[in-house]
N, C-alpha and C. Protein backbone atom coordinates (compact mmCIF):
# COMPACT_ATOMS: atom_id res chain seq x y z
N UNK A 1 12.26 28.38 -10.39
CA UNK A 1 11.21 28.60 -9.42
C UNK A 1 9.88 28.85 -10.12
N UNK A 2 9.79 29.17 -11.15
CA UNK A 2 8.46 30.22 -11.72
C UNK A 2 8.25 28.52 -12.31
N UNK A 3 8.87 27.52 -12.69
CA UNK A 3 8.13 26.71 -13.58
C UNK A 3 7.40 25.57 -12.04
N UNK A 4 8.17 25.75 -10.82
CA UNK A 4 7.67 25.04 -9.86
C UNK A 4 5.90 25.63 -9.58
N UNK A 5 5.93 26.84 -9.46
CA UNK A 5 4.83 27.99 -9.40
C UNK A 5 3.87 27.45 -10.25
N UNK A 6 4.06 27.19 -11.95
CA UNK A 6 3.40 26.48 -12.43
C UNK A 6 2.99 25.64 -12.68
N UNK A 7 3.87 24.70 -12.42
CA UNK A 7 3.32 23.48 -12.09
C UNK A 7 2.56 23.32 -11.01
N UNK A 8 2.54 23.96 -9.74
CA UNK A 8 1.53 24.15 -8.45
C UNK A 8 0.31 24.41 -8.84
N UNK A 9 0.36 25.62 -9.52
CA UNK A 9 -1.26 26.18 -10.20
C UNK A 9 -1.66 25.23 -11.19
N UNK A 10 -0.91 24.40 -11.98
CA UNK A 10 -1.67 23.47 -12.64
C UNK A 10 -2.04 22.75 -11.80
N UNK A 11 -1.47 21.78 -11.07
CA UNK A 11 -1.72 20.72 -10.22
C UNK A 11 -3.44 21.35 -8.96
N UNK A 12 -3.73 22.59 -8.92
CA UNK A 12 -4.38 22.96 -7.85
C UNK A 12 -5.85 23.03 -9.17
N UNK A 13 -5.58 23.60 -9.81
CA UNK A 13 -6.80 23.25 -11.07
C UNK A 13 -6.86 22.62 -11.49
N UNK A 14 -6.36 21.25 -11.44
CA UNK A 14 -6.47 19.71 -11.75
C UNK A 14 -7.27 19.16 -10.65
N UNK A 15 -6.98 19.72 -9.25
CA UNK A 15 -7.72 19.25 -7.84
C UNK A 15 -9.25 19.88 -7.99
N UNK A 16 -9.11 21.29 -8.19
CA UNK A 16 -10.33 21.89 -8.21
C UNK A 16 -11.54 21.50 -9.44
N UNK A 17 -10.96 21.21 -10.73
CA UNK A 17 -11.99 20.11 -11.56
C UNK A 17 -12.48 19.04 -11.11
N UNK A 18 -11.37 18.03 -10.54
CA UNK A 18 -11.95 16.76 -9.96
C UNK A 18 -12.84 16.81 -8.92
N UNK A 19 -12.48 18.21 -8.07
CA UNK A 19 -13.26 18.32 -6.59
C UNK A 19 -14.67 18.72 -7.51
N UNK A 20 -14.73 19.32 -8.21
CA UNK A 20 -16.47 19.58 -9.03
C UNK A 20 -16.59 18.50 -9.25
N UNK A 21 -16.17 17.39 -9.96
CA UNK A 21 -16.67 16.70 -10.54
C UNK A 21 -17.10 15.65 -10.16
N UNK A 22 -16.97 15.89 -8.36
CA UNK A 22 -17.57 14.62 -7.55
C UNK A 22 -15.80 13.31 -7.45
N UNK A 23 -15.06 13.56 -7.83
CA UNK A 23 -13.90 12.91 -7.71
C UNK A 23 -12.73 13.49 -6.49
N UNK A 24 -13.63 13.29 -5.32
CA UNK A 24 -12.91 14.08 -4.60
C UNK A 24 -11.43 13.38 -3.81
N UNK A 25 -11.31 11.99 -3.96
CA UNK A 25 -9.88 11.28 -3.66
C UNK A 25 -8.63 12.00 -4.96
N UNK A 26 -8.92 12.01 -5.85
CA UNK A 26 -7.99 12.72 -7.20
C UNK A 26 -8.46 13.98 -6.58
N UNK A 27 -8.77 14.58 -6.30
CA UNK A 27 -8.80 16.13 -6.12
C UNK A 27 -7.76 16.09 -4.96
N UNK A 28 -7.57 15.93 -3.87
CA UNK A 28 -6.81 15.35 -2.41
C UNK A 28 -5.67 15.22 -2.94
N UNK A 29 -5.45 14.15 -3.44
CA UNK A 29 -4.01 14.17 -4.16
C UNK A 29 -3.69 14.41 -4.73
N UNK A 30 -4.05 15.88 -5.81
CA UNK A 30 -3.75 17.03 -6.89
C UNK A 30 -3.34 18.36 -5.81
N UNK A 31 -4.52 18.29 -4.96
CA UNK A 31 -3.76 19.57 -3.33
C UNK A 31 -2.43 18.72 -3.22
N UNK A 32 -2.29 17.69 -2.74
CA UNK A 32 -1.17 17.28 -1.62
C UNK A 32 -0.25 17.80 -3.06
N UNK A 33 -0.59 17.32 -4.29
CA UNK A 33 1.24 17.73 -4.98
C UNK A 33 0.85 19.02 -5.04
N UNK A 34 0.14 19.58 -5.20
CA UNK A 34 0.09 21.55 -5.37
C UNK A 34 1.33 21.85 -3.91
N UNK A 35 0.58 21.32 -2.91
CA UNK A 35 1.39 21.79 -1.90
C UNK A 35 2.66 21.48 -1.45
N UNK A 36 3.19 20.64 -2.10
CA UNK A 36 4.27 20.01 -2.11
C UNK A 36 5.31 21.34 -3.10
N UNK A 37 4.46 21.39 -4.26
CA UNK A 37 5.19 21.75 -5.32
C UNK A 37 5.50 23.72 -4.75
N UNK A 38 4.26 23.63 -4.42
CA UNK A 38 3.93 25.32 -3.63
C UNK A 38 5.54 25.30 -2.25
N UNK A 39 5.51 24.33 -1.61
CA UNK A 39 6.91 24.47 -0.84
C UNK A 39 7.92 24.33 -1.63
N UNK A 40 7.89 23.39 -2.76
CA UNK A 40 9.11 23.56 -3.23
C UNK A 40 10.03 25.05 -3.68
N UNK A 41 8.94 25.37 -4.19
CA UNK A 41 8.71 27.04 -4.81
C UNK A 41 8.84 27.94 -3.77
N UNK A 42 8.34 27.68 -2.43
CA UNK A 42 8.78 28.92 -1.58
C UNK A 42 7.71 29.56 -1.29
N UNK A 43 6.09 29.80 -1.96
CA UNK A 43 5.13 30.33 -1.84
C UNK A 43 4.37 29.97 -0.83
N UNK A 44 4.92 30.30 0.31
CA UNK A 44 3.81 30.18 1.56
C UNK A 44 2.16 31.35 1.28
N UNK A 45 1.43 31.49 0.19
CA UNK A 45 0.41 32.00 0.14
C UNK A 45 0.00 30.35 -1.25
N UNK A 46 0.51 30.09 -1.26
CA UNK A 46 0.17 28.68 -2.56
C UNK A 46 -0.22 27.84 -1.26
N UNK A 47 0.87 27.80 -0.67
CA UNK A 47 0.96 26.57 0.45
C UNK A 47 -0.46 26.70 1.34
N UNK A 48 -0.98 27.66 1.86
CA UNK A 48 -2.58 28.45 2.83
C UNK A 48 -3.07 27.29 1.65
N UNK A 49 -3.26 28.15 0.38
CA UNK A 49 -4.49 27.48 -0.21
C UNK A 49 -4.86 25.97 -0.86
N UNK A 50 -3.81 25.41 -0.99
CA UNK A 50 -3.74 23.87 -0.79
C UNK A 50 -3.74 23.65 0.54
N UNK A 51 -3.79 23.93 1.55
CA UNK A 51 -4.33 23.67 2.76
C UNK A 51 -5.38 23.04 2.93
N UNK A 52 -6.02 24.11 2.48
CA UNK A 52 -7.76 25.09 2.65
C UNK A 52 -7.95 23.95 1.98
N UNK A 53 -7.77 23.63 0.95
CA UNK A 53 -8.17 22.92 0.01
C UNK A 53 -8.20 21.28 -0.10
N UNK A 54 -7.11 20.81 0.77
CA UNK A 54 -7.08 20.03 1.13
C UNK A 54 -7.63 19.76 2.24
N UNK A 55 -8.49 20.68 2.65
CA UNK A 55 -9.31 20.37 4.69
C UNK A 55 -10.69 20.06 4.15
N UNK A 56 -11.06 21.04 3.27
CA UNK A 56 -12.28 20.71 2.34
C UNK A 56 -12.48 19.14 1.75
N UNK A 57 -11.64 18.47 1.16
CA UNK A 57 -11.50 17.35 0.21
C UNK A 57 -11.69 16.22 1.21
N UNK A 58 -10.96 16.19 2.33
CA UNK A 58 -11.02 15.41 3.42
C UNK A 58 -12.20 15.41 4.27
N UNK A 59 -12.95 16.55 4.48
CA UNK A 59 -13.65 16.79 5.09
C UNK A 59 -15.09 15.99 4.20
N UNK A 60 -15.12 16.45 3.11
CA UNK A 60 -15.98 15.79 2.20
C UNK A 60 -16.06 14.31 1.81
N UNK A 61 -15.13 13.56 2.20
CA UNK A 61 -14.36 12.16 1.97
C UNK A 61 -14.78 11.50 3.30
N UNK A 62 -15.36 12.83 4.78
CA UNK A 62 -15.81 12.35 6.19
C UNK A 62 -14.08 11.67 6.85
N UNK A 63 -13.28 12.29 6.34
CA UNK A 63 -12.05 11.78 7.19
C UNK A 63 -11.66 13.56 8.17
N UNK A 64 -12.94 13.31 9.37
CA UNK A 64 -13.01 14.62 9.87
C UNK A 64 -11.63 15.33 10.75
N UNK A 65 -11.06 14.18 11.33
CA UNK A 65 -9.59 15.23 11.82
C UNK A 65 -8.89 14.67 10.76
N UNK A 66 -7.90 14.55 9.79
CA UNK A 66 -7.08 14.97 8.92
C UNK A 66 -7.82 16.47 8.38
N UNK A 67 -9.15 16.47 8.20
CA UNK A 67 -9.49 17.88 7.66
C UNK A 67 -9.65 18.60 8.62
N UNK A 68 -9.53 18.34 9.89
CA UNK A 68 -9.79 19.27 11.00
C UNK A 68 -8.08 19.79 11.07
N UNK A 69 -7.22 19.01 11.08
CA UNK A 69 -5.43 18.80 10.91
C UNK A 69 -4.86 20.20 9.80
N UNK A 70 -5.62 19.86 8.81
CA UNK A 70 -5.15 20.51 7.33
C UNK A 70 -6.28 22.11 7.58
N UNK A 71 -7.11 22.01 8.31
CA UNK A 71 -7.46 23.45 8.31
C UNK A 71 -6.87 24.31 9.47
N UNK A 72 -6.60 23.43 10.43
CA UNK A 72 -6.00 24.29 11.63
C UNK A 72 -4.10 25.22 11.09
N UNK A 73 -3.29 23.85 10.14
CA UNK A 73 -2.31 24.47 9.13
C UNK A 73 -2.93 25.67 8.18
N UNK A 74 -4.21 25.64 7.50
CA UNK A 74 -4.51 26.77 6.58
C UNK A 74 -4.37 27.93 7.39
N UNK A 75 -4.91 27.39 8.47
CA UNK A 75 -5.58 28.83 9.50
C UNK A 75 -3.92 29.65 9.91
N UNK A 76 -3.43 28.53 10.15
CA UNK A 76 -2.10 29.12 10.97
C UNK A 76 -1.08 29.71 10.08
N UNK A 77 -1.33 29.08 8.92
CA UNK A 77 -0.21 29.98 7.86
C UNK A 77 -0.49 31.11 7.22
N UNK A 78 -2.24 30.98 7.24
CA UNK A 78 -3.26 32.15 6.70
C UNK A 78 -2.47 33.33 7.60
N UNK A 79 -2.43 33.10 9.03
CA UNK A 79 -2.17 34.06 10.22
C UNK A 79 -0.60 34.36 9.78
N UNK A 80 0.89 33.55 9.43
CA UNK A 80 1.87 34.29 9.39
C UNK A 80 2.12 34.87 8.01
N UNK A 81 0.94 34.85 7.19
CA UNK A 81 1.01 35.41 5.79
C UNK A 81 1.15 37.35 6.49
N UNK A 82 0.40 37.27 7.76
CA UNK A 82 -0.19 39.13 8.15
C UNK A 82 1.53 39.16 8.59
N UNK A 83 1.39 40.59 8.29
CA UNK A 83 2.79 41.22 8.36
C UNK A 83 2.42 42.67 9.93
């Protein structure tokens, strides 16, 4: 599990360089495997922020409901993260 974890956090700072660097299609599909890898792992607080992250990337790309799609999921998992 812990090497899935890491591989997520790599893969999400691989998205977040490219998203600086104006490469925001490779940033999109560095979230989608973060979040992939973040479920594999079990971390529904990994999973929120490849969300987030992925609503942003889309949103910036002007593909406005998939990022409207992927933030309404951030929002909603943000909400069963509260205890």
């Amino acid at each position: 599990m812990e090497d899935r974890l890491t591989t997520a956090n790599l893969q999400m700072g691989q998205g977040a360089s490219a998203f600086a660097e104006g490469n925001t299609d490779d940033a999109c599909d560095d979230f989608r495997s973060a979040l992939e890898s973040f479920r594999k792992a079990g971390d529904p607080a990994g999973e929120c922020e490849a969300l987030y992250n992925i609503a942003l990337a889309e949103f910036r790309l002007g593909r406005f409901a998939e990022a409207q799609t992927r933030a309404t999921e951030a929002f909603d998992s943000a909400l069963s993260l509260r205890h």
